[in-house]
N, C-alpha and C. Protein backbone atom coordinates (compact mmCIF):
# COMPACT_ATOMS: atom_id res chain seq x y z
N UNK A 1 17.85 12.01 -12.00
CA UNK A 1 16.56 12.44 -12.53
C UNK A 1 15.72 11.21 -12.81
N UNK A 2 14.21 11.24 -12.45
CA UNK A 2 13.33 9.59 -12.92
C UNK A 2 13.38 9.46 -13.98
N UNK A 3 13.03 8.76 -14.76
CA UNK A 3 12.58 8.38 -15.97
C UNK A 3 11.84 9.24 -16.93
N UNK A 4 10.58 9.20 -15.75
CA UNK A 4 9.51 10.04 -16.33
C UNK A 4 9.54 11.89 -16.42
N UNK A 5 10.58 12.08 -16.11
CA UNK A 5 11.19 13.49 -16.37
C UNK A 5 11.53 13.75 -17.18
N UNK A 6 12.76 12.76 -18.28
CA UNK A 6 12.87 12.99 -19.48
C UNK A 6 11.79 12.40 -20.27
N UNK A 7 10.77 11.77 -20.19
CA UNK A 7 10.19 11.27 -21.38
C UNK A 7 10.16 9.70 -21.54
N UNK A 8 10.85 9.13 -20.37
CA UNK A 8 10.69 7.92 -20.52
C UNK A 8 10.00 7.19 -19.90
N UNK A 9 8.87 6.67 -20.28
CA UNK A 9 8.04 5.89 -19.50
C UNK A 9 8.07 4.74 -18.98
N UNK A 10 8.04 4.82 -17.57
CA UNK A 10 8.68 3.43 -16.58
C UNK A 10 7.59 2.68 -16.47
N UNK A 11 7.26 1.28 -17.17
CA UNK A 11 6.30 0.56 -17.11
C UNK A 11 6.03 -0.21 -15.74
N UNK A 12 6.85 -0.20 -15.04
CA UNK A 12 6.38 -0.96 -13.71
C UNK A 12 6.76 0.37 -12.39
N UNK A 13 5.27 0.67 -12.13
CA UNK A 13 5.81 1.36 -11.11
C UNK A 13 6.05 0.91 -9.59
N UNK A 14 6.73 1.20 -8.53
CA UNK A 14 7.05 0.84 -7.26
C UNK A 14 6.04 1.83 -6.12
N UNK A 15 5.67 0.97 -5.65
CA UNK A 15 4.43 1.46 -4.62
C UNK A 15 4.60 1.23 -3.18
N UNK A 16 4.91 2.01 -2.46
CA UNK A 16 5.32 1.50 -1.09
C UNK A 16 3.58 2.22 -0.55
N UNK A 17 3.22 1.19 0.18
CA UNK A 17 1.57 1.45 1.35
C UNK A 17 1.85 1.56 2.68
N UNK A 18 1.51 2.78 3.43
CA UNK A 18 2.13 3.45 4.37
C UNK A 18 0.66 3.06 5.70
N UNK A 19 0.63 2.72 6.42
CA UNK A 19 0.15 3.13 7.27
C UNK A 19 0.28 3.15 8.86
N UNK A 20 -0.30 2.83 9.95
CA UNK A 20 0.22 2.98 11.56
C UNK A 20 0.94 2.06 12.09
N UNK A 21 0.51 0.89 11.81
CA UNK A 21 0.47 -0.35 12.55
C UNK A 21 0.98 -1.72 11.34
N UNK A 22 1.23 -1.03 9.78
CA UNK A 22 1.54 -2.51 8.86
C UNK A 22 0.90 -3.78 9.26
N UNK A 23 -0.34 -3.82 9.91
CA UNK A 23 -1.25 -4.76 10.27
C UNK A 23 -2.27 -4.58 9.51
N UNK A 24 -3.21 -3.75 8.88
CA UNK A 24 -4.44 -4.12 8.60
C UNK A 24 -4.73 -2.97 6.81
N UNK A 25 -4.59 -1.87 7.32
CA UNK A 25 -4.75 -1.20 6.16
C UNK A 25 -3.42 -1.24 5.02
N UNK A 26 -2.46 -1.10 5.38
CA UNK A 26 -1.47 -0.94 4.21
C UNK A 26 -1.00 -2.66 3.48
N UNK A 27 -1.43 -3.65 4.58
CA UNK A 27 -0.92 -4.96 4.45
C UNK A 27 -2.10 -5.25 3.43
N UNK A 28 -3.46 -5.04 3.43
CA UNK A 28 -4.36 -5.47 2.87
C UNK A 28 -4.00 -4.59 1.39
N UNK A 29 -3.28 -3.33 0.88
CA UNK A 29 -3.39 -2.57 0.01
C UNK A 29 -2.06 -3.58 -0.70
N UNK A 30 -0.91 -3.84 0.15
CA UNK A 30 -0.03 -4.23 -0.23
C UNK A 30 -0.78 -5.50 -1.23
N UNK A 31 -1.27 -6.70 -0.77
CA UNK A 31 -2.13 -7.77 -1.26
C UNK A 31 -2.86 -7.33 -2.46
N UNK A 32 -3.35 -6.62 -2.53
CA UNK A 32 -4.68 -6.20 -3.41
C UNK A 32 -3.96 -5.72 -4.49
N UNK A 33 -2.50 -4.66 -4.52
CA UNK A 33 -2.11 -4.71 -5.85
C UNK A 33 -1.36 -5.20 -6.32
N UNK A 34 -0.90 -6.51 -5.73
CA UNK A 34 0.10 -7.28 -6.07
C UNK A 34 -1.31 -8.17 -6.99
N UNK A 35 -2.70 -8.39 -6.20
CA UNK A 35 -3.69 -9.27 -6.70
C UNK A 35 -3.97 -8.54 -8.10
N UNK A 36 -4.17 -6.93 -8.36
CA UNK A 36 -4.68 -6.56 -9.12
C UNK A 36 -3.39 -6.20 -10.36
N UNK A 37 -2.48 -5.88 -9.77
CA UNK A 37 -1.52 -5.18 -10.79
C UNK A 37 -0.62 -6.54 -11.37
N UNK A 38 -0.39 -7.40 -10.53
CA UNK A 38 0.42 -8.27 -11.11
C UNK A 38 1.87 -7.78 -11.58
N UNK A 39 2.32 -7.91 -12.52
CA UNK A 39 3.97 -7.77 -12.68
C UNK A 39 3.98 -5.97 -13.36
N UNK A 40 2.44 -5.65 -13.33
CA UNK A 40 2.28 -3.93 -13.46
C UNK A 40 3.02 -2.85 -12.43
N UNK A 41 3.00 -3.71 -11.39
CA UNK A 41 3.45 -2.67 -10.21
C UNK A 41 3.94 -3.68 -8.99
N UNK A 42 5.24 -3.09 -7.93
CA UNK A 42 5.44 -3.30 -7.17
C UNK A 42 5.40 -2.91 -5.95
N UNK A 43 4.29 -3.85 -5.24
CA UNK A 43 3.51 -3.27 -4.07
C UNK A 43 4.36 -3.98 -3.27
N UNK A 44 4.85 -3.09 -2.39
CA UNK A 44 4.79 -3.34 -0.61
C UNK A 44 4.21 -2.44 0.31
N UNK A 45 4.62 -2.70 1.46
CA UNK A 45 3.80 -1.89 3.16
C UNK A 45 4.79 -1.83 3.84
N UNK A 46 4.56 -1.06 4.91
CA UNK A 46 5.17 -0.32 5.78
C UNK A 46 4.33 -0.43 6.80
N UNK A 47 5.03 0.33 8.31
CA UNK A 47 4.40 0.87 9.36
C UNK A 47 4.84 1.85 9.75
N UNK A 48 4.27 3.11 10.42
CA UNK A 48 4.99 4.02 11.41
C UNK A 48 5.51 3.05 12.30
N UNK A 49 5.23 2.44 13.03
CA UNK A 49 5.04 1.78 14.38
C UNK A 49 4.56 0.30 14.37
N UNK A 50 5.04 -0.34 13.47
CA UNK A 50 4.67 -1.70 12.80
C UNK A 50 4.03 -2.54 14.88
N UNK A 51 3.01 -2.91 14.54
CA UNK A 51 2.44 -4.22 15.30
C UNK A 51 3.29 -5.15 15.55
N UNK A 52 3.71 -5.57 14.35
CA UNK A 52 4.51 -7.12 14.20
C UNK A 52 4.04 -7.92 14.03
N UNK A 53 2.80 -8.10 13.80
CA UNK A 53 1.88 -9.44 13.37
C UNK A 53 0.79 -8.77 12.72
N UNK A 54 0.05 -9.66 12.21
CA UNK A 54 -1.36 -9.34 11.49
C UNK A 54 -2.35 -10.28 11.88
N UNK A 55 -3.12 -8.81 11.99
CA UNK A 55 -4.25 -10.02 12.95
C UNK A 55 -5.11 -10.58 12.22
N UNK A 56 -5.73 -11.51 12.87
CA UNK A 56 -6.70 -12.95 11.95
C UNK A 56 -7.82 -12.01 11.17
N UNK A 57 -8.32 -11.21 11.78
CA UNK A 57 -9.67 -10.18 10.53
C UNK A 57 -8.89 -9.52 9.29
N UNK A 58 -7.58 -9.33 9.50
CA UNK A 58 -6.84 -8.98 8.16
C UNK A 58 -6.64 -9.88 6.70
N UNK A 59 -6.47 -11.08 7.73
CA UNK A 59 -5.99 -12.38 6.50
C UNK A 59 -7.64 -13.19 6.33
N UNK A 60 -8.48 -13.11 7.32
CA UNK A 60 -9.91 -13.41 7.11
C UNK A 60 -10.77 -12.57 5.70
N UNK A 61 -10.32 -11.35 6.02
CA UNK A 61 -11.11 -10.60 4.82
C UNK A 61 -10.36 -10.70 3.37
N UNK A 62 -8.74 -10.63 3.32
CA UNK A 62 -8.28 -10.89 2.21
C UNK A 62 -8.62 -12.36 1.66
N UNK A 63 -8.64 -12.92 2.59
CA UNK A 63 -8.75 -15.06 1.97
C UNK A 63 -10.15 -15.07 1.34
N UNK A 64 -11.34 -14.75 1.91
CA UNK A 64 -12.18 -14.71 1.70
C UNK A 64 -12.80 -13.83 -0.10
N UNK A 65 -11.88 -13.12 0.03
CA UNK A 65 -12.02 -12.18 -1.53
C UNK A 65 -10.60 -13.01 -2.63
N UNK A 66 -10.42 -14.32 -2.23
CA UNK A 66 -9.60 -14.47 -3.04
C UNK A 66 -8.30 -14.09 -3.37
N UNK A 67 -7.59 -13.03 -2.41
CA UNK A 67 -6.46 -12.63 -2.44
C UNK A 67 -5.43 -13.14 -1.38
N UNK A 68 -4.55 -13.93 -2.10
CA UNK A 68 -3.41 -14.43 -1.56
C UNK A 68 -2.91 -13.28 -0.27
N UNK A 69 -2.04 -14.12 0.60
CA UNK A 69 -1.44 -13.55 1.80
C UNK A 69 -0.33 -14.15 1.92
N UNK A 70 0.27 -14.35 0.69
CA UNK A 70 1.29 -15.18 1.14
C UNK A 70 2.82 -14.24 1.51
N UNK A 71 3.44 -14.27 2.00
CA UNK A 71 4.49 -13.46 2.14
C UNK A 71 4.39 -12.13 3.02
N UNK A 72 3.00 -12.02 3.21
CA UNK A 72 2.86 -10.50 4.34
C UNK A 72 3.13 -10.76 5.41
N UNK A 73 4.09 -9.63 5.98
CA UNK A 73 4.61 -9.73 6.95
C UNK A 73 5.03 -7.90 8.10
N UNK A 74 4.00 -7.74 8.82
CA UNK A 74 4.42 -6.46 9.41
C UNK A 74 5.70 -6.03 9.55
N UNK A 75 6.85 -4.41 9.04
CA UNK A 75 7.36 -4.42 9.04
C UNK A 75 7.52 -2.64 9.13
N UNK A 76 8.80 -2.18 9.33
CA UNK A 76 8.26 -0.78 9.96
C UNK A 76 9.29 -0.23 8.61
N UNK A 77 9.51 1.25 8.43
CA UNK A 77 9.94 1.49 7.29
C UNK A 77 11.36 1.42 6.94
N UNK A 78 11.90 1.72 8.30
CA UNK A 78 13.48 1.09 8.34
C UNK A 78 13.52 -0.48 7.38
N UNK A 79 12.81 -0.85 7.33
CA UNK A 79 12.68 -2.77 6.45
C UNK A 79 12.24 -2.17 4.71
N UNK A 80 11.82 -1.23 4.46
CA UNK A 80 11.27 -1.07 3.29
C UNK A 80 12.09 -0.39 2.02
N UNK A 81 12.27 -0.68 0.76
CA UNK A 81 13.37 -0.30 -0.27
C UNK A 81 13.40 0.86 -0.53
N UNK A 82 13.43 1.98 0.25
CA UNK A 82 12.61 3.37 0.00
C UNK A 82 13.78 4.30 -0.84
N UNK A 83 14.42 3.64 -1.08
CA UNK A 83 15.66 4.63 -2.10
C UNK A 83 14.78 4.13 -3.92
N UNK A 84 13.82 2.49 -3.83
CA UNK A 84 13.57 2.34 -4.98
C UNK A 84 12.29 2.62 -4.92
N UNK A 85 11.43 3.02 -4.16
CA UNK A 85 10.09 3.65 -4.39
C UNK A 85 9.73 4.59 -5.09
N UNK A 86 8.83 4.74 -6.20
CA UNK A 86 8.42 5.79 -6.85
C UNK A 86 7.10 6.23 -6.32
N UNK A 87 6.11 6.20 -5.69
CA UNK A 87 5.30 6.13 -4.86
C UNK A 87 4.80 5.61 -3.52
N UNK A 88 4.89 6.50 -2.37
CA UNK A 88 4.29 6.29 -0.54
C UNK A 88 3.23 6.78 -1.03
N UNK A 89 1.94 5.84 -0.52
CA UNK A 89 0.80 6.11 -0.39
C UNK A 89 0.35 6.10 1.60
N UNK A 90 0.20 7.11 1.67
CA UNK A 90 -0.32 7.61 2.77
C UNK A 90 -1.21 7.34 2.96
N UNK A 91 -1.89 5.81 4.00
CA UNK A 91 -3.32 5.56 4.22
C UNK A 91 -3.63 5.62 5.52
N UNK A 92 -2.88 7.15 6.29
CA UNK A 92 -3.01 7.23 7.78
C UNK A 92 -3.88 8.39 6.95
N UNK A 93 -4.51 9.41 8.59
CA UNK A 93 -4.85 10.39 8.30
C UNK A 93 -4.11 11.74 8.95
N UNK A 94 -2.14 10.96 9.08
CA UNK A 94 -1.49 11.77 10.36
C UNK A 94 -0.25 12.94 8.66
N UNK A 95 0.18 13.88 8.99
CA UNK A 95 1.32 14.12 8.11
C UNK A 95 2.36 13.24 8.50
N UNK A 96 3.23 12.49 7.52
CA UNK A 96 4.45 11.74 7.73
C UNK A 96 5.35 12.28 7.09
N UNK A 97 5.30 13.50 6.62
CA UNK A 97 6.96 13.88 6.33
C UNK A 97 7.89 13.85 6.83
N UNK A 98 8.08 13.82 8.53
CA UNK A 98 8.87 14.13 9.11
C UNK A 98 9.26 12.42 9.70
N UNK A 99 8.85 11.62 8.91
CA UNK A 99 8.56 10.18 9.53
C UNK A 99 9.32 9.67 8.08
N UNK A 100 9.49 10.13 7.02
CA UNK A 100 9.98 9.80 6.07
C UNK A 100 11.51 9.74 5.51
N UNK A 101 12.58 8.67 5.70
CA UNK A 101 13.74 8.71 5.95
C UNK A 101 14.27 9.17 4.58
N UNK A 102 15.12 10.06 4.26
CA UNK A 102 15.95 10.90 2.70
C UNK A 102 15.80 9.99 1.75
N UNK A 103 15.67 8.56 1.79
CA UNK A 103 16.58 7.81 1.37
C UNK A 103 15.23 7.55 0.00
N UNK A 104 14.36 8.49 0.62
CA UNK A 104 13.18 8.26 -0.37
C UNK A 104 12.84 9.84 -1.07
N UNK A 105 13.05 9.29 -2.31
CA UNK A 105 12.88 10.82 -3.28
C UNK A 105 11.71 10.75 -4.20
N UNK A 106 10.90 9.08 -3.72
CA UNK A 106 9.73 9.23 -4.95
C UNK A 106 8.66 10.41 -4.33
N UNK A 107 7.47 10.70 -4.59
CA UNK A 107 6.32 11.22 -4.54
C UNK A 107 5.22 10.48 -3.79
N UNK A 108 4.80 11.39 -2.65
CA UNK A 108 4.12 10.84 -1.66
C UNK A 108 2.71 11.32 -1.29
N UNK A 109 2.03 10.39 -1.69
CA UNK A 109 0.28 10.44 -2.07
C UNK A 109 -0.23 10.48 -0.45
N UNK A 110 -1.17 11.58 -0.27
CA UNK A 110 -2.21 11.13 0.90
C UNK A 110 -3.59 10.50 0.40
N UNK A 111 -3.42 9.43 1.07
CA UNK A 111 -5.38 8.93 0.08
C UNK A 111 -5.48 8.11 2.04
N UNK A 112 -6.35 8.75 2.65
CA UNK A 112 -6.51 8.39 4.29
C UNK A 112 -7.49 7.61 4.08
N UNK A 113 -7.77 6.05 4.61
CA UNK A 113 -8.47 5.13 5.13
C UNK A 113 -8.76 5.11 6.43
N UNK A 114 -9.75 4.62 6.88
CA UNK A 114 -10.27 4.75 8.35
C UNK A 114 -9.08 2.75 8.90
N UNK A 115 -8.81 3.14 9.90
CA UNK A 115 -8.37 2.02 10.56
C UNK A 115 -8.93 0.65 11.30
N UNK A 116 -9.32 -0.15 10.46
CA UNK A 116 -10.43 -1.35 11.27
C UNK A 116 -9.59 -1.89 12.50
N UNK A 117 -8.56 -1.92 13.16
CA UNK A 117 -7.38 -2.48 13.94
C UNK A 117 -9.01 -2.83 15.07
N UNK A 118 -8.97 -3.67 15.80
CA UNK A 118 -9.74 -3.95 16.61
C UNK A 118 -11.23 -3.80 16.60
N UNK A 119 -11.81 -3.98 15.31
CA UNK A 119 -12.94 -3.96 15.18
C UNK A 119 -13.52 -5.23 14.73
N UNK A 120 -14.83 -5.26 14.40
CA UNK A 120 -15.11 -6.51 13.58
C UNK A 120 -14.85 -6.99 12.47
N UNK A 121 -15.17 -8.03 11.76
CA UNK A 121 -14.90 -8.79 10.45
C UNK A 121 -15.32 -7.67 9.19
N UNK A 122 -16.51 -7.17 9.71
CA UNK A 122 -17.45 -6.53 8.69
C UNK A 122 -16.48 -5.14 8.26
N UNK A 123 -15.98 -4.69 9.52
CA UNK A 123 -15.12 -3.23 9.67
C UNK A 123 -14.05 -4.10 8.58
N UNK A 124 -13.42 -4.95 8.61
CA UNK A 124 -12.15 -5.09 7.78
C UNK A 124 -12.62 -5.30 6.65
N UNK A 125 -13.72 -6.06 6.40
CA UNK A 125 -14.39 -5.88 4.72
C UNK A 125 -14.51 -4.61 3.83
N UNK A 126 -15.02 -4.00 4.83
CA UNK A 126 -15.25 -2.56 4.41
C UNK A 126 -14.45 -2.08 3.99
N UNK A 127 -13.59 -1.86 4.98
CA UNK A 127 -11.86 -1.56 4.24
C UNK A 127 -11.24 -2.15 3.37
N UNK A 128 -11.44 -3.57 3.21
CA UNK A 128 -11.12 -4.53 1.89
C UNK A 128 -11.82 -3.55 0.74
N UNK A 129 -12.74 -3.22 0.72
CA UNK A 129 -13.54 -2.95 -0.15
C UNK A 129 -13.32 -1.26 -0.99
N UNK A 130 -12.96 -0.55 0.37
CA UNK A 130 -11.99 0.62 -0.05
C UNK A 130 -11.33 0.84 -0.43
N UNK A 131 -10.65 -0.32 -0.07
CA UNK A 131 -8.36 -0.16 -0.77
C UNK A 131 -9.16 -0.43 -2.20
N UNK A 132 -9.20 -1.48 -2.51
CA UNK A 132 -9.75 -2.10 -3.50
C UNK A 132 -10.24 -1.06 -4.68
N UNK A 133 -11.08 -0.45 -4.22
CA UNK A 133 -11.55 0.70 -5.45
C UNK A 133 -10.45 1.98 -5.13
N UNK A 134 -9.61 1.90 -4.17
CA UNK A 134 -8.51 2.36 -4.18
C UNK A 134 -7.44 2.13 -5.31
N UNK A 135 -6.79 0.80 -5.22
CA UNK A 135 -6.10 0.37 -5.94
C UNK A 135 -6.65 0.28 -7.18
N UNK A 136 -7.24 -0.17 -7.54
CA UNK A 136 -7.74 -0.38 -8.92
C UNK A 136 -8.60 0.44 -9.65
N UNK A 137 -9.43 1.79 -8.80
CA UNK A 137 -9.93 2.92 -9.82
C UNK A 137 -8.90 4.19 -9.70
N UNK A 138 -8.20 4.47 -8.33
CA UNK A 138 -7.87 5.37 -8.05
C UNK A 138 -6.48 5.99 -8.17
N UNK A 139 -5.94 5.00 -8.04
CA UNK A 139 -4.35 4.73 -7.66
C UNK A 139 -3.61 5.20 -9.19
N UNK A 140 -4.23 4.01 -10.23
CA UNK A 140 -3.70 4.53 -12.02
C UNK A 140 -3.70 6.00 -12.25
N UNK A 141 -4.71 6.33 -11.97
CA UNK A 141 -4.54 7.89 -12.10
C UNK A 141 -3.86 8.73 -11.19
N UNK A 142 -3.57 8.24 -10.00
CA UNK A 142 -2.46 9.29 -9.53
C UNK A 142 -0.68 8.91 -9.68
N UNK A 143 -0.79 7.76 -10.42
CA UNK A 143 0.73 7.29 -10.41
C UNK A 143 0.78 7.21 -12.22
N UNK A 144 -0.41 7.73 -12.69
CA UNK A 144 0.39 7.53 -14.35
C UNK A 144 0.25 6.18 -14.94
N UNK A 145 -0.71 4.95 -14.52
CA UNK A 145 -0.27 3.64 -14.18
C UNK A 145 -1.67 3.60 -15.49
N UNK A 146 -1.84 2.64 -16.80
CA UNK A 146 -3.00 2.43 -17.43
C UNK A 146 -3.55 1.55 -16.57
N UNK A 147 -4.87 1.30 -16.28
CA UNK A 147 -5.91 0.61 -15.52
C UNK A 147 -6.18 -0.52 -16.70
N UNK A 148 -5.99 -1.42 -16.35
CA UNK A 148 -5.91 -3.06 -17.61
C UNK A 148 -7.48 -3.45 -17.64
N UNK A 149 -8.40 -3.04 -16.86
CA UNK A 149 -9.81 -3.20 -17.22
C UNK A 149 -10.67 -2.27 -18.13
């Protein structure tokens, strides 16, 4: 049973960021709440179908806003701790239940982002700019998480 079933409130929650390619949208979400949550929450990413690299408009738009990239690394979900996840955030716009291995019993959010993968600088800002009020207005309230601003 979680924590938060009996009454006990788990101060750090675990956040796994789901999306196609672990190149651009979930890698940038991964960044942003490690930038915003700090030792509040533990963010990683995923891929359906991981890329394997991240392309230069990914780490261009995060560097540029000040958010570290250090340690991101495309990776598909077979790589991800999903027995310790308390939250998959779903930032495809596909259903992944059937993409989701047992081994994960947390609670799995759809919040769909548009995909900048081969677009311009401006397209990945944009999306910087989404996760972002993602993570930090949106996210606390669907995971139970207090917002520190």
């Amino acid at each position: 049973m979680r924590p938060e079933a009996v009454g006990v409130e788990k101060s750090v929650r675990k956040v796994l960021f789901l999306c196609h390619g672990n190149a651009c949208r979930s890698i940038m979400a991964e960044a942003l709440a490690r930038h915003f949550w700090g030792e509040d929450m533990e963010a990683c990413s995923a891929g359906l179908d991981p890329l394997g690299y991240i392309p230069s408009n990914t780490l261009e738009a995060l560097n540029e806003a000040g958010i570290s990239t250090d340690g991101l690394h495309s990776k598909g979900l077979s790589e991800a701790p999903l027995g310790d996840i308390d939250y998959l955030v779903n930032l495809t716009y596909f259903e992944v239940d059937s993409f989701i291995p047992p081994a994960f019993s947390g609670e799995l959010i759809f919040c769909p982002v548009r995909d900048p993968f081969g677009q311009s600088i401006e397209s990945f800002r944009q999306v910087r700019e989404e996760l972002e009020w993602l993570v930090r207005r949106r996210l606390p309230g669907l995971i139970g998480a207090v917002n520190r601003e």
